[in-house]
Every structure is written in structure tokens, then in C-alpha cells.
ModelCIF file with pLDDT and N, C-alpha, C, O atoms, coordinates in Angstrom:
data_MODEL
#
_entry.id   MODEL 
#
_entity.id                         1 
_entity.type                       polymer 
_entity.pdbx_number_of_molecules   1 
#
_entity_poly.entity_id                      1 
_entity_poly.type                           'polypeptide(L)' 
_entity_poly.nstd_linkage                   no 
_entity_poly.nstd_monomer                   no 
_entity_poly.pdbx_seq_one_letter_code       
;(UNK)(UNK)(UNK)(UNK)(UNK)(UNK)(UNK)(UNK)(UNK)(UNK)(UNK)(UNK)(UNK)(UNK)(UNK)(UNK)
(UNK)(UNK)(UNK)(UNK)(UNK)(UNK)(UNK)(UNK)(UNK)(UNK)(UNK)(UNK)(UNK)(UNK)(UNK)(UNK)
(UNK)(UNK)(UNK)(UNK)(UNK)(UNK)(UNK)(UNK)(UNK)(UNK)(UNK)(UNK)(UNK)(UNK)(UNK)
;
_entity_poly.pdbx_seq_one_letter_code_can   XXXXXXXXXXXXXXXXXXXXXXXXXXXXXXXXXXXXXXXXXXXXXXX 
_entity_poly.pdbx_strand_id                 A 
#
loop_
_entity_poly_seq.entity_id 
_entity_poly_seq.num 
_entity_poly_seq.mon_id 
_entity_poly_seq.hetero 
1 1  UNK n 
1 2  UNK n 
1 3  UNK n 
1 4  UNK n 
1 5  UNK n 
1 6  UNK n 
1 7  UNK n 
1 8  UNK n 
1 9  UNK n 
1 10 UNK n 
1 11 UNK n 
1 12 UNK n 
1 13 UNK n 
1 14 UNK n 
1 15 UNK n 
1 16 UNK n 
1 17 UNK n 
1 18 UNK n 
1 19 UNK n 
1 20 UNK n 
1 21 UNK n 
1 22 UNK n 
1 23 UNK n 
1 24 UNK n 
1 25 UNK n 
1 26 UNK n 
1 27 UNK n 
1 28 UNK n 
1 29 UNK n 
1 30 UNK n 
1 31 UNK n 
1 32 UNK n 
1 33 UNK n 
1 34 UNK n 
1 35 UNK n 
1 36 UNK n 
1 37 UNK n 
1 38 UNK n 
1 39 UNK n 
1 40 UNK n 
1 41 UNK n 
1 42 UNK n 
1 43 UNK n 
1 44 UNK n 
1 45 UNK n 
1 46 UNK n 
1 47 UNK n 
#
_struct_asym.id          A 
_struct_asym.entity_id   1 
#
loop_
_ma_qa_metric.id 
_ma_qa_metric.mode 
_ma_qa_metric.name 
_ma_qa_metric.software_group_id 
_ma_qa_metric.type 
1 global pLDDT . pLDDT 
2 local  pLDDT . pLDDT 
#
_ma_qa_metric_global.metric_id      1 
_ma_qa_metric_global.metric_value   91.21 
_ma_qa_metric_global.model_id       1 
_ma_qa_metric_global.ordinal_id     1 
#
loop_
_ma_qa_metric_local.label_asym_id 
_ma_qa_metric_local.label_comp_id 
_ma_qa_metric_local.label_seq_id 
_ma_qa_metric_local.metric_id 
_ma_qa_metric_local.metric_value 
_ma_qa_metric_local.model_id 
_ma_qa_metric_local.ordinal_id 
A UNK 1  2 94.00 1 1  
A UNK 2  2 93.00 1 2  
A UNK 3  2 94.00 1 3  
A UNK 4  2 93.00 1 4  
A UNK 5  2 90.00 1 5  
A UNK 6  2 88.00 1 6  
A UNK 7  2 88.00 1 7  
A UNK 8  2 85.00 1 8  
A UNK 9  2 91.00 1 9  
A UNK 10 2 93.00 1 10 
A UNK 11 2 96.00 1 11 
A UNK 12 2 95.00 1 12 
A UNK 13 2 94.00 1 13 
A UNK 14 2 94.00 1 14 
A UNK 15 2 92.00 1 15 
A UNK 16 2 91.00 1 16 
A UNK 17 2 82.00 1 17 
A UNK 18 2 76.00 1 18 
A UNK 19 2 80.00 1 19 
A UNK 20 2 87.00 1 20 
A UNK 21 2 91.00 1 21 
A UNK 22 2 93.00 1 22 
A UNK 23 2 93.00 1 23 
A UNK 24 2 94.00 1 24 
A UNK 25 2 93.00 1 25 
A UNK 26 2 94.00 1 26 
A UNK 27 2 93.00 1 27 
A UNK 28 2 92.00 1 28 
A UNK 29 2 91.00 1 29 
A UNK 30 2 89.00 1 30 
A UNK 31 2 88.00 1 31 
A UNK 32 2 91.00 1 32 
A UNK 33 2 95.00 1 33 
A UNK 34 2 94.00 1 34 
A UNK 35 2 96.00 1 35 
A UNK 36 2 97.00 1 36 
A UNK 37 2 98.00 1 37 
A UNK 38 2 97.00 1 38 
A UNK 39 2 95.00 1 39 
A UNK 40 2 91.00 1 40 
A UNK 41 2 91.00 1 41 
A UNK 42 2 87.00 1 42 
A UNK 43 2 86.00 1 43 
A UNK 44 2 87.00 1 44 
A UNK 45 2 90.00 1 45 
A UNK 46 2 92.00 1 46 
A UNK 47 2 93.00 1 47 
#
loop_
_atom_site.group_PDB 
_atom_site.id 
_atom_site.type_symbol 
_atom_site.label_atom_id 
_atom_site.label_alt_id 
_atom_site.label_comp_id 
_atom_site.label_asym_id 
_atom_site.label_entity_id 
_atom_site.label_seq_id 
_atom_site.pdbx_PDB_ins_code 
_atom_site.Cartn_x 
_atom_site.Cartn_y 
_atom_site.Cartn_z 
_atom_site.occupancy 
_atom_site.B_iso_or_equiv 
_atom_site.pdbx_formal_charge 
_atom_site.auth_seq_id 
_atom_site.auth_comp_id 
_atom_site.auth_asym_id 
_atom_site.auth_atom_id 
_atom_site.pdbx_PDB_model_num 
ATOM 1   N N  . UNK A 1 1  ? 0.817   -1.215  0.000   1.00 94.00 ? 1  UNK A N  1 
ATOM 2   C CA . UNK A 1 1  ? 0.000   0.000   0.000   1.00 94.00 ? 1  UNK A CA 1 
ATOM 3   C C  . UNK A 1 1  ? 0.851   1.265   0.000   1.00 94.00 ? 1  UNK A C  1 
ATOM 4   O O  . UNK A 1 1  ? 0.588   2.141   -0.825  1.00 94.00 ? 1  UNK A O  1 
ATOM 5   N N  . UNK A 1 2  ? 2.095   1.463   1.076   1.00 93.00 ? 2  UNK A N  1 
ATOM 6   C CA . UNK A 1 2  ? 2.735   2.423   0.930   1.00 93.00 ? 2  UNK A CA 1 
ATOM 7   C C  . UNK A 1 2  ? 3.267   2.980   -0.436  1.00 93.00 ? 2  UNK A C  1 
ATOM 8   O O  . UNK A 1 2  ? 3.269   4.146   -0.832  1.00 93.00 ? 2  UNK A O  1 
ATOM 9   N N  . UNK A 1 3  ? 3.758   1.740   -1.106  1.00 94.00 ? 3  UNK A N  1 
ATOM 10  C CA . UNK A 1 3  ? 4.174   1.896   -2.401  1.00 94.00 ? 3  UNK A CA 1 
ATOM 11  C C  . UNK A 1 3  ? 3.465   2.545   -3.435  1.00 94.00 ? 3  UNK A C  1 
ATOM 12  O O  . UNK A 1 3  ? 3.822   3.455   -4.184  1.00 94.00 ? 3  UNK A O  1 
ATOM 13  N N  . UNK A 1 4  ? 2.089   1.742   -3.326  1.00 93.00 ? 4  UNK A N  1 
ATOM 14  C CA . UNK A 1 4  ? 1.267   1.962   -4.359  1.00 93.00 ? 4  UNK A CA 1 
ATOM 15  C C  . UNK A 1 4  ? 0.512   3.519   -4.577  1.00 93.00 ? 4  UNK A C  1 
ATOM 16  O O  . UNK A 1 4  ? 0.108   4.111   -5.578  1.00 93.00 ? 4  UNK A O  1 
ATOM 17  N N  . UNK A 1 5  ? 0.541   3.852   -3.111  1.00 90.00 ? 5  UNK A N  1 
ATOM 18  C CA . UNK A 1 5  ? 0.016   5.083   -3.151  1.00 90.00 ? 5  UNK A CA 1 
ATOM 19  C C  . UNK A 1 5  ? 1.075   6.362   -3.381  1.00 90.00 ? 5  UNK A C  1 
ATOM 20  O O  . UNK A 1 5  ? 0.647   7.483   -3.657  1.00 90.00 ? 5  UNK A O  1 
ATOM 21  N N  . UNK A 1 6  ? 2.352   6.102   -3.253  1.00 88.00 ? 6  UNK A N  1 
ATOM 22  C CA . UNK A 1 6  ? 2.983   6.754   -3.280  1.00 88.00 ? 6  UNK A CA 1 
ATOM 23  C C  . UNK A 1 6  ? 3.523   6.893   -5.287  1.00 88.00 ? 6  UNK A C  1 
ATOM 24  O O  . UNK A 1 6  ? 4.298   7.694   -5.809  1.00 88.00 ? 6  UNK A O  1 
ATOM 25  N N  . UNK A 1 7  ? 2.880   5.992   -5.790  1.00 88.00 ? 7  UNK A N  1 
ATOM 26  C CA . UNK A 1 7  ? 2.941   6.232   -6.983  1.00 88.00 ? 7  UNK A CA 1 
ATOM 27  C C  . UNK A 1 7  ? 1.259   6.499   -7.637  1.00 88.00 ? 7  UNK A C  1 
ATOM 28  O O  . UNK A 1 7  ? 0.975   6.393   -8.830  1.00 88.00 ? 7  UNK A O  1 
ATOM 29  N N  . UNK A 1 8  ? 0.479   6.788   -6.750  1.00 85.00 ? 8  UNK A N  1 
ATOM 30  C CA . UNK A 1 8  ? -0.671  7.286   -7.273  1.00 85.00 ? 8  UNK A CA 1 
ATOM 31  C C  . UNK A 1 8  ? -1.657  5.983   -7.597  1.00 85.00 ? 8  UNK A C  1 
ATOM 32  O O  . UNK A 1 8  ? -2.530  6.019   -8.464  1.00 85.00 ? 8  UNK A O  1 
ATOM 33  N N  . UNK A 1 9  ? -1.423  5.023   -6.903  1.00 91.00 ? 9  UNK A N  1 
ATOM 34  C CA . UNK A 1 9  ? -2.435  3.697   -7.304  1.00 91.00 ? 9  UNK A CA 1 
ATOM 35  C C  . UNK A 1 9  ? -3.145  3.516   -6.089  1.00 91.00 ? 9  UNK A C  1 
ATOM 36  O O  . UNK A 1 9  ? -2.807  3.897   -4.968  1.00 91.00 ? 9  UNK A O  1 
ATOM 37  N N  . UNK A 1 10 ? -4.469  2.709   -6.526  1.00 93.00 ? 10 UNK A N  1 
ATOM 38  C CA . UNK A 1 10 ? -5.463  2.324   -4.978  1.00 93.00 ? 10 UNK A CA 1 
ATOM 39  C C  . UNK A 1 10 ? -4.878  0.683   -5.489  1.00 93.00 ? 10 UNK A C  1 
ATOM 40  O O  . UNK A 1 10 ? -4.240  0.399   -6.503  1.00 93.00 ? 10 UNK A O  1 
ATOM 41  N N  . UNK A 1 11 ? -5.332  -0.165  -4.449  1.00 96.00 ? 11 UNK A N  1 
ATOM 42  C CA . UNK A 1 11 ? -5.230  -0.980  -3.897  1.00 96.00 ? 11 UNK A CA 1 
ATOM 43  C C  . UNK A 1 11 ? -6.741  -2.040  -3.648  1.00 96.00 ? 11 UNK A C  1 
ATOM 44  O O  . UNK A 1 11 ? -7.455  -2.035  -2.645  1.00 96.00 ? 11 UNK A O  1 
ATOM 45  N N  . UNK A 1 12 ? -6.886  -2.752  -4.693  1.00 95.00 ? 12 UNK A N  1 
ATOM 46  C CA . UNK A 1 12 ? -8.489  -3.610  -4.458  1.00 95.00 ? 12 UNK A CA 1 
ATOM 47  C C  . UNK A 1 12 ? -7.911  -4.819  -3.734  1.00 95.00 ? 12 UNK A C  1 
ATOM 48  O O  . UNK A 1 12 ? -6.897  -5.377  -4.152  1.00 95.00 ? 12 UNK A O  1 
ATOM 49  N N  . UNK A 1 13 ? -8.684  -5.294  -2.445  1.00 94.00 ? 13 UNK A N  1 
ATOM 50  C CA . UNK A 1 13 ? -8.207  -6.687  -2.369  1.00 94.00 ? 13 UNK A CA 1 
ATOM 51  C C  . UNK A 1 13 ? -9.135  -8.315  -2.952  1.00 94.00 ? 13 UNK A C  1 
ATOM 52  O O  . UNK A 1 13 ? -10.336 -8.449  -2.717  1.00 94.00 ? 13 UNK A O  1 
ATOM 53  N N  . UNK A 1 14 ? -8.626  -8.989  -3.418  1.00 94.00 ? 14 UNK A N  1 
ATOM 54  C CA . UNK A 1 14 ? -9.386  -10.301 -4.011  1.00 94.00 ? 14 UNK A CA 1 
ATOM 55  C C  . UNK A 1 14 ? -9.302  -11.267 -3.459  1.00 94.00 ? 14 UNK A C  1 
ATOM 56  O O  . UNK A 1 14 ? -8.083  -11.431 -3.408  1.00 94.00 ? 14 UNK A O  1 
ATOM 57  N N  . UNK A 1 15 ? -9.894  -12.339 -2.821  1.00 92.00 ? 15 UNK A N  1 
ATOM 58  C CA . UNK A 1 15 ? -10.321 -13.053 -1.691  1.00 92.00 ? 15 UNK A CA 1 
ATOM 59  C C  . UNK A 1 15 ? -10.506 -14.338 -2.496  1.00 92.00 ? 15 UNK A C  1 
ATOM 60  O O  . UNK A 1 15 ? -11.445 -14.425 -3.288  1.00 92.00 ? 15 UNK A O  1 
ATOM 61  N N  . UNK A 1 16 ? -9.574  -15.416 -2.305  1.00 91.00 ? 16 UNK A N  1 
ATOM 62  C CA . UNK A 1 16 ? -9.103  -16.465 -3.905  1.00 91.00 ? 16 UNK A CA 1 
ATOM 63  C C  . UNK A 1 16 ? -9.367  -17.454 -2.684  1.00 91.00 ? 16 UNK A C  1 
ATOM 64  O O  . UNK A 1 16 ? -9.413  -17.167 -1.488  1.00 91.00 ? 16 UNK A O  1 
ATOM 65  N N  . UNK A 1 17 ? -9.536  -18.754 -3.326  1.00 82.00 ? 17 UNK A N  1 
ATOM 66  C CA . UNK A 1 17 ? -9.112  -20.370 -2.929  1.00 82.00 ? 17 UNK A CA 1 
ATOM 67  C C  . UNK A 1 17 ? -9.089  -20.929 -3.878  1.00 82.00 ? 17 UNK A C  1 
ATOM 68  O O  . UNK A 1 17 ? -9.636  -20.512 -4.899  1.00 82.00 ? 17 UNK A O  1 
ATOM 69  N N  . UNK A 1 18 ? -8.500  -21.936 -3.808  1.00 76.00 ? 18 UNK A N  1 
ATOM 70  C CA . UNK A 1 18 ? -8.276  -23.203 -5.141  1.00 76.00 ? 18 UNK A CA 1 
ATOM 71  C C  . UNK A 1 18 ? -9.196  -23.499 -5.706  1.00 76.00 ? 18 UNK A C  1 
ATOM 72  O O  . UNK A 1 18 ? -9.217  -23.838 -6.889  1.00 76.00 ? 18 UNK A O  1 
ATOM 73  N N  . UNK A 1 19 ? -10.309 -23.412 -4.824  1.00 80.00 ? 19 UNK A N  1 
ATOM 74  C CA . UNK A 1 19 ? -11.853 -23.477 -5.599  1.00 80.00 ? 19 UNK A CA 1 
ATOM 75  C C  . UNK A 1 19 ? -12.642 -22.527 -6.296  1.00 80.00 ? 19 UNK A C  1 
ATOM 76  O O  . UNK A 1 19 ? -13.385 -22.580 -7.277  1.00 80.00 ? 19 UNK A O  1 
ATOM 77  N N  . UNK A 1 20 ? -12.239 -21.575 -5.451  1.00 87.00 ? 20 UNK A N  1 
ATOM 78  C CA . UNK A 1 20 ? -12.605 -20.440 -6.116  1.00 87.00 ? 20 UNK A CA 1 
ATOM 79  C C  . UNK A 1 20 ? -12.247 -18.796 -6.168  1.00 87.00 ? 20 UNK A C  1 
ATOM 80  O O  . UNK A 1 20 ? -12.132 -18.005 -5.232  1.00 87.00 ? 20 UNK A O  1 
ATOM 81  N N  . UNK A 1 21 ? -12.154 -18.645 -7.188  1.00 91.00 ? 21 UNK A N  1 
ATOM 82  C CA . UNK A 1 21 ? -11.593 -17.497 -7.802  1.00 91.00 ? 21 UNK A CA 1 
ATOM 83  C C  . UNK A 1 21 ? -12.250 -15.949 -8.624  1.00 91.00 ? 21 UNK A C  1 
ATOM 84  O O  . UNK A 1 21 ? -11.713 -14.930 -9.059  1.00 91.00 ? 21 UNK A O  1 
ATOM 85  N N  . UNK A 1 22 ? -13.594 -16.421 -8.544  1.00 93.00 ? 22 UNK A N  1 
ATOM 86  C CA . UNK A 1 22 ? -14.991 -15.166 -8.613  1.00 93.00 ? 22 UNK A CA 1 
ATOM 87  C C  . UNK A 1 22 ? -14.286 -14.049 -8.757  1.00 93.00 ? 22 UNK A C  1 
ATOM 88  O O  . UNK A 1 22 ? -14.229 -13.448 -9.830  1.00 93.00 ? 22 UNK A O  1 
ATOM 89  N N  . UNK A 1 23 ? -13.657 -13.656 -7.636  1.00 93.00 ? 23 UNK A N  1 
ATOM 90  C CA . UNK A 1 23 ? -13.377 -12.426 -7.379  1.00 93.00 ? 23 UNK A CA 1 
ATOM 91  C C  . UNK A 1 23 ? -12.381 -11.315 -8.263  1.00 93.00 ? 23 UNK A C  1 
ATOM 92  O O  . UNK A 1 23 ? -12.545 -10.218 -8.796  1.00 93.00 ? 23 UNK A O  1 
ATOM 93  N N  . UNK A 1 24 ? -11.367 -12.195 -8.099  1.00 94.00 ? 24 UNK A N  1 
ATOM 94  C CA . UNK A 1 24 ? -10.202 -12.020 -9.203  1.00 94.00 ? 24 UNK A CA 1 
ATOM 95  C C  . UNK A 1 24 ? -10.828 -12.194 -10.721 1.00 94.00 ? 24 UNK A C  1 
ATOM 96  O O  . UNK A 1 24 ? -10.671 -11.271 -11.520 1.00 94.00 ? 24 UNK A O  1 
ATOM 97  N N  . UNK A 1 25 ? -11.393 -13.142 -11.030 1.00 93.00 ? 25 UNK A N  1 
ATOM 98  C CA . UNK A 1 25 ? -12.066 -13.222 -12.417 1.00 93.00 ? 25 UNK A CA 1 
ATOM 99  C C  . UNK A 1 25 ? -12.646 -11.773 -12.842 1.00 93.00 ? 25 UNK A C  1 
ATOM 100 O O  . UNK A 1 25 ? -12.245 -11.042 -13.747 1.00 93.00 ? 25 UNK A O  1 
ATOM 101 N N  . UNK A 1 26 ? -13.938 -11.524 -11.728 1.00 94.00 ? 26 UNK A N  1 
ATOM 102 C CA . UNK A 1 26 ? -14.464 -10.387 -12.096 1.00 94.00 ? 26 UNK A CA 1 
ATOM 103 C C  . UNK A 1 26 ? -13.687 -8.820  -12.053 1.00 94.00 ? 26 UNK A C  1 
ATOM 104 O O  . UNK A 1 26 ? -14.013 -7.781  -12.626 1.00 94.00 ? 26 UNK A O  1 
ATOM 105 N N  . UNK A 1 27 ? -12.784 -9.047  -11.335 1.00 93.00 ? 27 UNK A N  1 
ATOM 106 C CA . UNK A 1 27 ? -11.979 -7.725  -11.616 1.00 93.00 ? 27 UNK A CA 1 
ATOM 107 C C  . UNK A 1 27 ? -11.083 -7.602  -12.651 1.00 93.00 ? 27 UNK A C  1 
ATOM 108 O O  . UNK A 1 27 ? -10.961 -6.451  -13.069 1.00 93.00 ? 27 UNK A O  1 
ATOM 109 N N  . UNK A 1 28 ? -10.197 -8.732  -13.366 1.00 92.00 ? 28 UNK A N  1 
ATOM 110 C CA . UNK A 1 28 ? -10.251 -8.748  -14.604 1.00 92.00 ? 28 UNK A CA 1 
ATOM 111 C C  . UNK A 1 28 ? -10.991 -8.638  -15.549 1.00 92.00 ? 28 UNK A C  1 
ATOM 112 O O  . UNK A 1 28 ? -10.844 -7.706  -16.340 1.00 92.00 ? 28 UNK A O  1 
ATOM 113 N N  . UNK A 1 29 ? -11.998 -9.596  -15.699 1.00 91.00 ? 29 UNK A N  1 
ATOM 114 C CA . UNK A 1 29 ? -13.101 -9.450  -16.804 1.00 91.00 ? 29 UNK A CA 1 
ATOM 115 C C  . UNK A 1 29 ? -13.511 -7.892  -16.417 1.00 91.00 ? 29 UNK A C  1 
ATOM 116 O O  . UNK A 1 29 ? -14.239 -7.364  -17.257 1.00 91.00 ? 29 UNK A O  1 
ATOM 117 N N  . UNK A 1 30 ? -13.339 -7.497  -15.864 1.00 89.00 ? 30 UNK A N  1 
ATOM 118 C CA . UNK A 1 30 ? -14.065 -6.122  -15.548 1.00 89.00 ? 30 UNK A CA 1 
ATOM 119 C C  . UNK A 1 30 ? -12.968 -5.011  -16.299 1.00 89.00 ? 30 UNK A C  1 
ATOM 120 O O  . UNK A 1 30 ? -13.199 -4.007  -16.973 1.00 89.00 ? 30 UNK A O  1 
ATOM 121 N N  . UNK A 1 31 ? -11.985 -5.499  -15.976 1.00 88.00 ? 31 UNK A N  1 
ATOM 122 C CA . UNK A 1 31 ? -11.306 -4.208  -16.380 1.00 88.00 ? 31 UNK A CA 1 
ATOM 123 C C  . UNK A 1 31 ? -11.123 -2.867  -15.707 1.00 88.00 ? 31 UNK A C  1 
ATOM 124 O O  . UNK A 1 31 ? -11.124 -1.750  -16.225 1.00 88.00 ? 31 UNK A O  1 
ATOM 125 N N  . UNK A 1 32 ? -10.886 -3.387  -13.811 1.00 91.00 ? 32 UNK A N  1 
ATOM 126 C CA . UNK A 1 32 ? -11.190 -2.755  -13.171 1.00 91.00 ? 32 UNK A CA 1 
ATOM 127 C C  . UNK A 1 32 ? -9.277  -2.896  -12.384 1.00 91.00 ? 32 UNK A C  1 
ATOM 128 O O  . UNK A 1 32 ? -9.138  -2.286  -11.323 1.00 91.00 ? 32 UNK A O  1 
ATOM 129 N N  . UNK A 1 33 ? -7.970  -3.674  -12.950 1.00 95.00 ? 33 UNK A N  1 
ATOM 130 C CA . UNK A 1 33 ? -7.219  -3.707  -12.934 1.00 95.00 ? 33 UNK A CA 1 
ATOM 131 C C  . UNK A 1 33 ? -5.837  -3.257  -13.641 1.00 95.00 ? 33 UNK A C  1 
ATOM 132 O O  . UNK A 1 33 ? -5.896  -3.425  -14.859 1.00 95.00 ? 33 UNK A O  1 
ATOM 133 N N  . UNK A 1 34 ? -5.151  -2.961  -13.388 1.00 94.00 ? 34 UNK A N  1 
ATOM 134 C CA . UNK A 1 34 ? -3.735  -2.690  -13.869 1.00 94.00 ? 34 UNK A CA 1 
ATOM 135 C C  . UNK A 1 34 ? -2.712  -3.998  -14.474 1.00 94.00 ? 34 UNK A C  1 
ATOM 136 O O  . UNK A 1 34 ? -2.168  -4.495  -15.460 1.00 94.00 ? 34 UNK A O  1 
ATOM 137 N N  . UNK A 1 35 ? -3.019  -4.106  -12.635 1.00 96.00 ? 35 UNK A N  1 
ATOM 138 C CA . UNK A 1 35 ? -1.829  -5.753  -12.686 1.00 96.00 ? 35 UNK A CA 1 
ATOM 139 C C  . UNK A 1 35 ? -2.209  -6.539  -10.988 1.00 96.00 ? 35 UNK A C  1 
ATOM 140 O O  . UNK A 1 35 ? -3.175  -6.278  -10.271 1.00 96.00 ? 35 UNK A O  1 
ATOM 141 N N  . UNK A 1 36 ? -1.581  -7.094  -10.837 1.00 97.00 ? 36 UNK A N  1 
ATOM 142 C CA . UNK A 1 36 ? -1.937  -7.878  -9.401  1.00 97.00 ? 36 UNK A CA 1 
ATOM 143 C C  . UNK A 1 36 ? -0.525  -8.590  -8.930  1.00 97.00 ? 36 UNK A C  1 
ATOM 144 O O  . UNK A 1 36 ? 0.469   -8.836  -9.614  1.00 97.00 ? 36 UNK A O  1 
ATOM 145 N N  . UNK A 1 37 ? -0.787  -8.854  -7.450  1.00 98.00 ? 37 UNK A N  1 
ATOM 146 C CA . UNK A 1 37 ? -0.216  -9.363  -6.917  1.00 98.00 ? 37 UNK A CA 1 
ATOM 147 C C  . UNK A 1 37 ? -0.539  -10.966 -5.792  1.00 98.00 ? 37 UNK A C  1 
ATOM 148 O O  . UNK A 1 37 ? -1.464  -11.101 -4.990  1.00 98.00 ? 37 UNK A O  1 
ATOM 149 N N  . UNK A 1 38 ? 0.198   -11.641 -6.008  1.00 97.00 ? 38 UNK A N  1 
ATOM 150 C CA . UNK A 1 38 ? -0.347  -12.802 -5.477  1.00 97.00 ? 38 UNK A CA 1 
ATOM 151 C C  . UNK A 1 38 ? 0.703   -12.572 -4.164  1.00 97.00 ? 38 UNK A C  1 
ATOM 152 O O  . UNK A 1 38 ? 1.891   -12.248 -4.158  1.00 97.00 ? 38 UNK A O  1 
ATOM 153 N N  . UNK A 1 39 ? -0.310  -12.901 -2.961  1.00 95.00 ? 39 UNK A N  1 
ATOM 154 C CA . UNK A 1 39 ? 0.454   -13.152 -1.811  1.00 95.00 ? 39 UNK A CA 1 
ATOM 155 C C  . UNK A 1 39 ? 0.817   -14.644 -1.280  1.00 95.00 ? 39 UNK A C  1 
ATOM 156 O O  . UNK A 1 39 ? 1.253   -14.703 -0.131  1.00 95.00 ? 39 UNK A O  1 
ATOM 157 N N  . UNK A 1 40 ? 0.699   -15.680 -1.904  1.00 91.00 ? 40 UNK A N  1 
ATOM 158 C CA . UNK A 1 40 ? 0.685   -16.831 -1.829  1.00 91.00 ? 40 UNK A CA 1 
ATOM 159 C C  . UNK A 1 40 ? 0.904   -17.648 -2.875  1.00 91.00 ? 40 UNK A C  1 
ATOM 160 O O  . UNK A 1 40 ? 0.284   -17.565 -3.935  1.00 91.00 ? 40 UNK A O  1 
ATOM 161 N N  . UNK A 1 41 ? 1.909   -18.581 -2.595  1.00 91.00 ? 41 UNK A N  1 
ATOM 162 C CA . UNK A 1 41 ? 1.987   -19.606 -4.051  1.00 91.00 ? 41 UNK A CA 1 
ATOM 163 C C  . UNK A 1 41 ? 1.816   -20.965 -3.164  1.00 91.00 ? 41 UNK A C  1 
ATOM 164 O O  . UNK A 1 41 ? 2.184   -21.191 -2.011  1.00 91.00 ? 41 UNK A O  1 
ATOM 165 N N  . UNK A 1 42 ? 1.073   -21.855 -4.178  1.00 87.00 ? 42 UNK A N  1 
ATOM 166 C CA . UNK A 1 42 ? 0.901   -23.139 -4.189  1.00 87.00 ? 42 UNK A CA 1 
ATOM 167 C C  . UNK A 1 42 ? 1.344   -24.023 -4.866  1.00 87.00 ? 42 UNK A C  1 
ATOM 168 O O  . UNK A 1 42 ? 1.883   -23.622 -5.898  1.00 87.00 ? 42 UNK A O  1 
ATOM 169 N N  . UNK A 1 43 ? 1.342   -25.080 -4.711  1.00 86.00 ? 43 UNK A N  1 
ATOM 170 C CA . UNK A 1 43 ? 2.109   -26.574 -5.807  1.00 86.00 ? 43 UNK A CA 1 
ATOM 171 C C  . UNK A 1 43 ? 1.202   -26.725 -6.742  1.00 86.00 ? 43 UNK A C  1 
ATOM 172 O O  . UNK A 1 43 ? 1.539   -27.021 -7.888  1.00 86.00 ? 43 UNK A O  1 
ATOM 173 N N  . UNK A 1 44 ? -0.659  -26.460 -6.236  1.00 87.00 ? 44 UNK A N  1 
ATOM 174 C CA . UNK A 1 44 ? -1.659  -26.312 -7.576  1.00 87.00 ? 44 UNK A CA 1 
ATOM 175 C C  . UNK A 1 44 ? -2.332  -24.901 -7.247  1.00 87.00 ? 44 UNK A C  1 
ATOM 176 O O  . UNK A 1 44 ? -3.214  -24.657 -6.423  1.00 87.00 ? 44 UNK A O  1 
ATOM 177 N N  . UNK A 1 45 ? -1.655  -24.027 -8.140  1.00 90.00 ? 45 UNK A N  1 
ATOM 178 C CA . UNK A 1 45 ? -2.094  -22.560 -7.646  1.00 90.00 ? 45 UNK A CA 1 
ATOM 179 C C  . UNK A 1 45 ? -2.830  -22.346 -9.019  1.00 90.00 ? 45 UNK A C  1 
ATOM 180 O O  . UNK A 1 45 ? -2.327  -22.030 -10.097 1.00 90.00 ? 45 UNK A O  1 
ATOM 181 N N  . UNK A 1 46 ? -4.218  -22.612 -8.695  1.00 92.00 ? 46 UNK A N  1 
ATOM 182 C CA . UNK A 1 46 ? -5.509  -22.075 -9.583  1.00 92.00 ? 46 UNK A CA 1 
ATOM 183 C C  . UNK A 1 46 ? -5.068  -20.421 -9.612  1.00 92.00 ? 46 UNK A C  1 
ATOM 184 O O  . UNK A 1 46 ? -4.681  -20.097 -10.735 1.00 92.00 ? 46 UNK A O  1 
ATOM 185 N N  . UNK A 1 47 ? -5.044  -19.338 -8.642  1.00 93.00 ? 47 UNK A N  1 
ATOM 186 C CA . UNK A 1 47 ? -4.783  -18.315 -8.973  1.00 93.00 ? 47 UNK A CA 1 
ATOM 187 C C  . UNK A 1 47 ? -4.063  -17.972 -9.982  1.00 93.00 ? 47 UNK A C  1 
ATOM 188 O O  . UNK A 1 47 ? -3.863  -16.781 -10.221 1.00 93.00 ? 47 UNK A O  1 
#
């Protein structure tokens, strides 16, 4: 956040599991993103 704002960006958060991914989908399909960041990696990372 410090970062982001300090270069003039907000910050959406997306709320993922292996099962499901809604969230992130729709803010892509939306076109309501830049780029993203994953805070977590997995061995089967659906994200």
C-alpha cells in the first residue's frame, strides 16, 4: 500500500481459494485492474 500510493495507485483486495476465484475473475473481466499481486503460491495454484 505504501508503495502503491505513493505512486498514485489504490489498492483492491481479491479473496481467492483453489476453488474459487470469482473475485479475481471479475476484476479482470471487468477491467477494473492494472496488474496484481499474489500473496501466496501453491504446488496447484488455480490463482
Amino acid at each position: 500500500s505504501r508503495v502503491a500510493s505513493a505512486h498514485g495507485y489504490d489498492v483492491l483486495l481479491s479473496m481467492v481459494t483453489t476453488q474459487n476465484t470469482k473475485q479475481l475473475r471479475r476484476a479482470v473481466d471487468n477491467h477494473k485492474i492494472d496488474g496484481a499481486i499474489l500473496t501466496r503460491t501453491l504446488a496447484e495454484d488455480e490463482p
